[in-house]
N, C-alpha and C. Protein backbone atom coordinates (compact mmCIF):
# COMPACT_ATOMS: atom_id res chain seq x y z
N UNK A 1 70.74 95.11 107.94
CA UNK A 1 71.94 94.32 107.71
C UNK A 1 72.57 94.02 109.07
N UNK A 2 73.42 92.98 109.31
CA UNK A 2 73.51 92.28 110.56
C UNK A 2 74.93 93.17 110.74
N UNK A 3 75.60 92.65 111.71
CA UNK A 3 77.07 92.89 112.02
C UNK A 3 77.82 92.20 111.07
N UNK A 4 77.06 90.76 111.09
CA UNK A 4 78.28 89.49 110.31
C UNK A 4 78.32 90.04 108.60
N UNK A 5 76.76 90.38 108.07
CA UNK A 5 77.39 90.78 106.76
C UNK A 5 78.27 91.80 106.87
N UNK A 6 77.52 93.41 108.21
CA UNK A 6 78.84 94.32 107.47
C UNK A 6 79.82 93.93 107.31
N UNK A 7 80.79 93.07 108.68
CA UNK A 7 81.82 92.54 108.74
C UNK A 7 82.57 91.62 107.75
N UNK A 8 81.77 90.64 106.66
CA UNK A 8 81.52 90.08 105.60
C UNK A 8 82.05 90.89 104.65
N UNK A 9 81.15 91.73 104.10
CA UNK A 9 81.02 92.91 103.24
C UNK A 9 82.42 93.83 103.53
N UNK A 10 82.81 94.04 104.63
CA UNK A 10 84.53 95.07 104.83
C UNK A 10 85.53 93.84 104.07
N UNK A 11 85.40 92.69 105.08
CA UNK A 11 86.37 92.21 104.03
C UNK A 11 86.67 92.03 103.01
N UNK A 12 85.42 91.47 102.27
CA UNK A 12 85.37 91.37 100.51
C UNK A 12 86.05 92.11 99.63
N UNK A 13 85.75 93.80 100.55
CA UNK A 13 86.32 94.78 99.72
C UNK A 13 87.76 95.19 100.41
N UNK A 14 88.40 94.41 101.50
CA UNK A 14 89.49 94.63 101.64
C UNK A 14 90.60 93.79 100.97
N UNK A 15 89.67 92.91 100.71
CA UNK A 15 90.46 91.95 99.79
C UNK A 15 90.87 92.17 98.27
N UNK A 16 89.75 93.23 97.78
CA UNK A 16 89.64 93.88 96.60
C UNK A 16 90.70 94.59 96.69
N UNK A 17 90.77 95.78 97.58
CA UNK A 17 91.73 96.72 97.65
C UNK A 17 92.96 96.26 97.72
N UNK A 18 93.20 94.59 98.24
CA UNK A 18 94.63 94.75 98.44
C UNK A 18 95.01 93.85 97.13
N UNK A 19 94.00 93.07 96.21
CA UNK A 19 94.43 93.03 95.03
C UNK A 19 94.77 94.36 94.16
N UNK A 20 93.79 95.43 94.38
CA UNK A 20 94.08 96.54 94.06
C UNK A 20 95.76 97.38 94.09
N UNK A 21 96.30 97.01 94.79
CA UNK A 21 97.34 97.16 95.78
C UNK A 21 98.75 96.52 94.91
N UNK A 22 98.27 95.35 94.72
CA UNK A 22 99.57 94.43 93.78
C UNK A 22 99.05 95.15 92.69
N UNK A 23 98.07 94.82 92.23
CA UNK A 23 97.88 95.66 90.51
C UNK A 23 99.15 96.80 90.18
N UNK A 24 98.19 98.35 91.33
CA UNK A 24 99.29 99.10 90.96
C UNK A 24 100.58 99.29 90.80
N UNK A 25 101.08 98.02 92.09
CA UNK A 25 102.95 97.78 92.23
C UNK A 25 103.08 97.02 91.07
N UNK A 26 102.48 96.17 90.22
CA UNK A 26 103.05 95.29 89.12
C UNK A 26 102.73 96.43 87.83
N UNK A 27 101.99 97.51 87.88
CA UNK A 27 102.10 98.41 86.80
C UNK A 27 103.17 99.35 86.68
N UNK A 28 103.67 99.63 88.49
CA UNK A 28 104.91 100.63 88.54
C UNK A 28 105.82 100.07 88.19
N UNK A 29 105.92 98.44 88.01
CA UNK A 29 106.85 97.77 87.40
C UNK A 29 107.31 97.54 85.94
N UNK A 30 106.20 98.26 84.96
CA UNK A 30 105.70 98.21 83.56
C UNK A 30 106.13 99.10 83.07
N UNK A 31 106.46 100.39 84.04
CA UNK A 31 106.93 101.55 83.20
C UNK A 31 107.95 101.47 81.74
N UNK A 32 108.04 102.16 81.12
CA UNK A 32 108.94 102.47 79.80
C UNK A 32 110.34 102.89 80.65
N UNK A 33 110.25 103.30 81.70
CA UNK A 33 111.92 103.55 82.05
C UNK A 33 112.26 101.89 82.86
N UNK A 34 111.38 101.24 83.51
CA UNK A 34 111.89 100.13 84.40
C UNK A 34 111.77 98.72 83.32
N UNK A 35 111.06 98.90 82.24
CA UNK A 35 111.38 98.01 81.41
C UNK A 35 112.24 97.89 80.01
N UNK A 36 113.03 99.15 80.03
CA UNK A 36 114.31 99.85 79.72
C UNK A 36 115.11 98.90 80.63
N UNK A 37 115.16 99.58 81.62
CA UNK A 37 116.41 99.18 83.06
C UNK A 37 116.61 97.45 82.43
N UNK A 38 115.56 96.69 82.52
CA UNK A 38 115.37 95.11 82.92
C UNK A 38 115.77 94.69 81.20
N UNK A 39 115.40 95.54 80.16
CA UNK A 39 115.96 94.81 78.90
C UNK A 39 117.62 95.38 78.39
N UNK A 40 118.19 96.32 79.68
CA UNK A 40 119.02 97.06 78.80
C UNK A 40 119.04 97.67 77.46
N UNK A 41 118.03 98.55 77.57
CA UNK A 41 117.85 98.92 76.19
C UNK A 41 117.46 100.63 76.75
N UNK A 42 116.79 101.34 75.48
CA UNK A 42 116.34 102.73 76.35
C UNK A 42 114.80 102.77 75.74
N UNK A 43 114.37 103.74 76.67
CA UNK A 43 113.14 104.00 76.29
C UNK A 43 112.41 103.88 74.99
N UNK A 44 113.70 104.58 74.26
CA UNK A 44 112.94 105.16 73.26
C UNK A 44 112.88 103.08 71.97
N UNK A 45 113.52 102.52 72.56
CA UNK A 45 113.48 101.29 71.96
C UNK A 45 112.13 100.50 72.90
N UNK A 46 111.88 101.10 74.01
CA UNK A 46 110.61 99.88 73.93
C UNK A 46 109.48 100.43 73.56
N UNK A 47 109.09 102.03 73.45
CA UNK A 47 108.14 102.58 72.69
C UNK A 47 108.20 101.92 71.19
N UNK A 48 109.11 102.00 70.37
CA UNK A 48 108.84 101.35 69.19
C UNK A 48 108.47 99.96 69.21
N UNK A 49 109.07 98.97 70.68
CA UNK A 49 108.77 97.52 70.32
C UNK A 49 107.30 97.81 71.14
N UNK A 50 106.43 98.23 71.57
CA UNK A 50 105.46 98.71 72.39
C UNK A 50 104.44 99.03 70.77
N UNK A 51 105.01 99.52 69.74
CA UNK A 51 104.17 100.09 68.92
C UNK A 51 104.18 99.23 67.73
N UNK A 52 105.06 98.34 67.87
CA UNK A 52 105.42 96.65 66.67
C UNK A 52 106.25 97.76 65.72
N UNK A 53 106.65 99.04 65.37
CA UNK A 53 108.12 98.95 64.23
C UNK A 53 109.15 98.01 64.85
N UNK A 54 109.88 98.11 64.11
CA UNK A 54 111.35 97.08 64.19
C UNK A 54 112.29 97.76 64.72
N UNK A 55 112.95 96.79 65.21
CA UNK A 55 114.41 97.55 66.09
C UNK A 55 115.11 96.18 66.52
N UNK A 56 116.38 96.58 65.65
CA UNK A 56 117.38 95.74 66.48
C UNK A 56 118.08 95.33 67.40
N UNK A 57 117.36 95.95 68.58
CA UNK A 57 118.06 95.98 70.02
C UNK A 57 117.67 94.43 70.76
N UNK A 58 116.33 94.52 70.25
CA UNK A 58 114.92 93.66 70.97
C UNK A 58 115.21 92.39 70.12
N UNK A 59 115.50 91.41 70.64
CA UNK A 59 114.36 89.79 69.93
C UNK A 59 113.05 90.04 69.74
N UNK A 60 111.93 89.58 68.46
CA UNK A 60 111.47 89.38 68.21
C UNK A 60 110.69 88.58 69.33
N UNK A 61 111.03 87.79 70.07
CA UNK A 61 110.91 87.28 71.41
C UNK A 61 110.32 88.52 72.71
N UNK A 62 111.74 88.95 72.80
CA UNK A 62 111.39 90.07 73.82
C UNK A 62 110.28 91.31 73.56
N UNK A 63 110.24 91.79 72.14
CA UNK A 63 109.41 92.60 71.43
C UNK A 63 108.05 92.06 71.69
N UNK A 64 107.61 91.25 71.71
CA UNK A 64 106.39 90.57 71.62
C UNK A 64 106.15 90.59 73.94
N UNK A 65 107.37 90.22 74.36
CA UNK A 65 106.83 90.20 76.00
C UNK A 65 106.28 91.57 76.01
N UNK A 66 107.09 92.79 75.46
CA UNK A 66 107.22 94.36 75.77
C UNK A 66 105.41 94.66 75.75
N UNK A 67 105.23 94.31 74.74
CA UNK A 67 103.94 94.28 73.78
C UNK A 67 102.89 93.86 75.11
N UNK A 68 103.30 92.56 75.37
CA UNK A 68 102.09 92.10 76.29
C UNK A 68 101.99 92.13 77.93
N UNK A 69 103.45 93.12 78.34
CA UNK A 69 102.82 93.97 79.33
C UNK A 69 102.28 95.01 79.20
N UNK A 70 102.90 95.76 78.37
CA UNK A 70 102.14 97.02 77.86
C UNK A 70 100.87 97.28 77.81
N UNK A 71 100.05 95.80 77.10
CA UNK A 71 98.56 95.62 77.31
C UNK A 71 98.43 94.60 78.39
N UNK A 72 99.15 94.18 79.05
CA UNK A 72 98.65 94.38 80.85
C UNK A 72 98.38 94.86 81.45
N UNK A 73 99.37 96.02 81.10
CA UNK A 73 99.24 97.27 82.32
C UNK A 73 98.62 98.12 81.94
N UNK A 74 97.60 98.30 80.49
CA UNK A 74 96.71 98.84 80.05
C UNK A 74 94.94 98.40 80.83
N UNK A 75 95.19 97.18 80.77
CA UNK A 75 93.93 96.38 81.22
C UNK A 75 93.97 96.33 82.34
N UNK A 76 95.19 96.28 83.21
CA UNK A 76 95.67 96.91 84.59
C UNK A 76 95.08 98.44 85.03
N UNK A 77 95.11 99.22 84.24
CA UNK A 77 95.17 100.76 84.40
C UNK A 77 93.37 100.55 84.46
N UNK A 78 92.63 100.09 83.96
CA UNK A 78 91.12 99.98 83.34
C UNK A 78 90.66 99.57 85.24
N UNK A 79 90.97 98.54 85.70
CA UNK A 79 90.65 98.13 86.87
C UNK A 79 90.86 98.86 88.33
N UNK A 80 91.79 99.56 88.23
CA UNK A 80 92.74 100.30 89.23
C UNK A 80 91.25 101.52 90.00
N UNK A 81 90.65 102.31 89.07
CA UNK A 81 89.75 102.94 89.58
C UNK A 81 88.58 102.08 90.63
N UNK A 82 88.14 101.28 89.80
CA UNK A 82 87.32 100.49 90.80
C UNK A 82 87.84 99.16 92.10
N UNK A 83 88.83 99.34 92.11
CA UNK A 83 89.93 99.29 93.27
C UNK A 83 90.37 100.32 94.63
N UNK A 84 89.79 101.47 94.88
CA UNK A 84 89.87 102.02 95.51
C UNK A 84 89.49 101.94 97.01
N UNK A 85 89.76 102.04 97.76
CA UNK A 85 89.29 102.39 99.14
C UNK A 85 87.60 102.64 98.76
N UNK A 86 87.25 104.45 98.12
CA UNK A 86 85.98 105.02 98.16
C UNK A 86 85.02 104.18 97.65
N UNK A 87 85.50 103.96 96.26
CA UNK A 87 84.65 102.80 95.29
C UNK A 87 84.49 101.92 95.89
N UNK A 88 85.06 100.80 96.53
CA UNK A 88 84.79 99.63 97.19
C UNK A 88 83.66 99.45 98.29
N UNK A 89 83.78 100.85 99.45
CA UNK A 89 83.27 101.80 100.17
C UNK A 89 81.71 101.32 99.85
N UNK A 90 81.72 102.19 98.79
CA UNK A 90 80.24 102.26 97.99
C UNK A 90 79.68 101.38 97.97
N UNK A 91 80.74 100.16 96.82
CA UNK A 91 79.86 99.20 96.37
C UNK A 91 79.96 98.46 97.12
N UNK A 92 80.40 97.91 98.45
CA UNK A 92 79.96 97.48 99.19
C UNK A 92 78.99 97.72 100.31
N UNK A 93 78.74 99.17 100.52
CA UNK A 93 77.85 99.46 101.86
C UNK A 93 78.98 99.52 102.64
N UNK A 94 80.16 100.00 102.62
CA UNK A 94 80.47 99.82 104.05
C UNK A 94 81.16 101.39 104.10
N UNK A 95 81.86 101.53 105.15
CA UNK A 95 82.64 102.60 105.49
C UNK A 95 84.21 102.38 105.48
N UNK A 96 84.83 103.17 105.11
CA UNK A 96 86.49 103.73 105.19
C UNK A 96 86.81 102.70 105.95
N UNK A 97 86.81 103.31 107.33
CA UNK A 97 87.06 102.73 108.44
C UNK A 97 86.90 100.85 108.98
N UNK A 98 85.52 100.71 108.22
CA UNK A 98 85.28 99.52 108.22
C UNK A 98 86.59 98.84 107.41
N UNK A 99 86.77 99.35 106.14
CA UNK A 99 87.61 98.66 104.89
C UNK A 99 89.11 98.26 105.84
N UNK A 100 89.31 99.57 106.58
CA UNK A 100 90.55 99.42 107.03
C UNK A 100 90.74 98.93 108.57
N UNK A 101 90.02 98.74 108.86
CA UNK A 101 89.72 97.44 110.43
C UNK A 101 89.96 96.17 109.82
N UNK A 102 89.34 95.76 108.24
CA UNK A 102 89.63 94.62 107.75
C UNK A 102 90.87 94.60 107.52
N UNK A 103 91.41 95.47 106.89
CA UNK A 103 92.99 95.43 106.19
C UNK A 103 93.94 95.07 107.35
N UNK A 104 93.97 96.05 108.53
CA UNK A 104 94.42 95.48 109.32
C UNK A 104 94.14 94.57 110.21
N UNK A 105 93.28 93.48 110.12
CA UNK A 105 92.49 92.52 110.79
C UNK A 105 93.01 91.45 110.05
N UNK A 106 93.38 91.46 108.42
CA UNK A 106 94.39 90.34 107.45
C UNK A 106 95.39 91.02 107.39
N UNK A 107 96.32 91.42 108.59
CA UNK A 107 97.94 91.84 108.58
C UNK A 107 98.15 92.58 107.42
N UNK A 108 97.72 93.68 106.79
CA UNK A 108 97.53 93.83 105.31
C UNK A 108 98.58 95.61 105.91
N UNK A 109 99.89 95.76 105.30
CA UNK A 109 100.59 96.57 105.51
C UNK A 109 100.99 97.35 104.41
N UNK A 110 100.42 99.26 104.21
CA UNK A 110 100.66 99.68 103.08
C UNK A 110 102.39 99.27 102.48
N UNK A 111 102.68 99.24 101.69
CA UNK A 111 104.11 98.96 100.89
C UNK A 111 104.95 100.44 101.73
N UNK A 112 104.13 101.77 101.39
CA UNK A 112 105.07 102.82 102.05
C UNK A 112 105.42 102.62 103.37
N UNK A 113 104.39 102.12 104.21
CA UNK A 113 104.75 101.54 105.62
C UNK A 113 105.66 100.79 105.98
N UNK A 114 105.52 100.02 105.15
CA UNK A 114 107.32 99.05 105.13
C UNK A 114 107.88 99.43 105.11
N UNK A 115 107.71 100.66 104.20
CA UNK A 115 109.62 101.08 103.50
C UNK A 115 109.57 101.92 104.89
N UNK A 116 109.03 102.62 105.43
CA UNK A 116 109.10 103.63 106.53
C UNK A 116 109.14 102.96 107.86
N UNK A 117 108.56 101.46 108.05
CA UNK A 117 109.40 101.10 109.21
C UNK A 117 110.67 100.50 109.27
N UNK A 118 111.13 100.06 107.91
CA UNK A 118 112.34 99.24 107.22
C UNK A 118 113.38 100.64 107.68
N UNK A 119 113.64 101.92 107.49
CA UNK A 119 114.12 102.55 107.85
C UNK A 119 113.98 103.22 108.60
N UNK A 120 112.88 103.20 109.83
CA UNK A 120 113.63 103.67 111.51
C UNK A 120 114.34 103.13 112.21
């Protein structure tokens, strides 16, 4: 294998990883407490609109969005493993290191890194 595929091959899967990356932040966004927060409602009302009983808190409207993040972030959760750094690693042939020469080679900055240079 040449340089240009490895080099090829890191990115592909850095690109993976950093879709990988939004996935998990748009699932931490799915939670039962943060989609509480965003409907004003409580937990225990989007578990039931999450499970289709009835509840009068929710539109019929909103009951049905609850529903179809829920199985977003289900079909979300399914992908997330083969999103990894290691996995990618693998199935691409490449190394760690390689993945993350790419990441930072497309300005690609973990989210905690932000928050940790956002506050020095």
């Amino acid at each position: 294998m040449t340089d240009y595929q490895k080099t090829a091959r890191a990115k592909e899967a850095a690109q993976e990883y950093m879709r990988g990356v939004k996935l998990r932040r748009d699932a931490s966004q799915t939670t039962d407490k943060s989609l509480a927060d965003k409907f004003a409602c409580s937990q225990w009302t989007i578990n039931r609109a999450k499970n289709a009983l009835p509840t009068n808190v929710l539109s019929e409207e909103d009951q049905a969005l609850v529903r179809q993040l829920a199985a977003d972030k289900i079909a979300a959760s399914k992908q997330l493993p083969m999103l990894t750094k290691e996995y990618l690693g693998y199935k691409h042939q490449v190394s760690r290191d390689a993945i993350d020469l790419q990441l930072e080679l497309l300005g690609f900055v973990k989210p905690a890194a932000k928050h940790k240079a956002g506050a020095a």
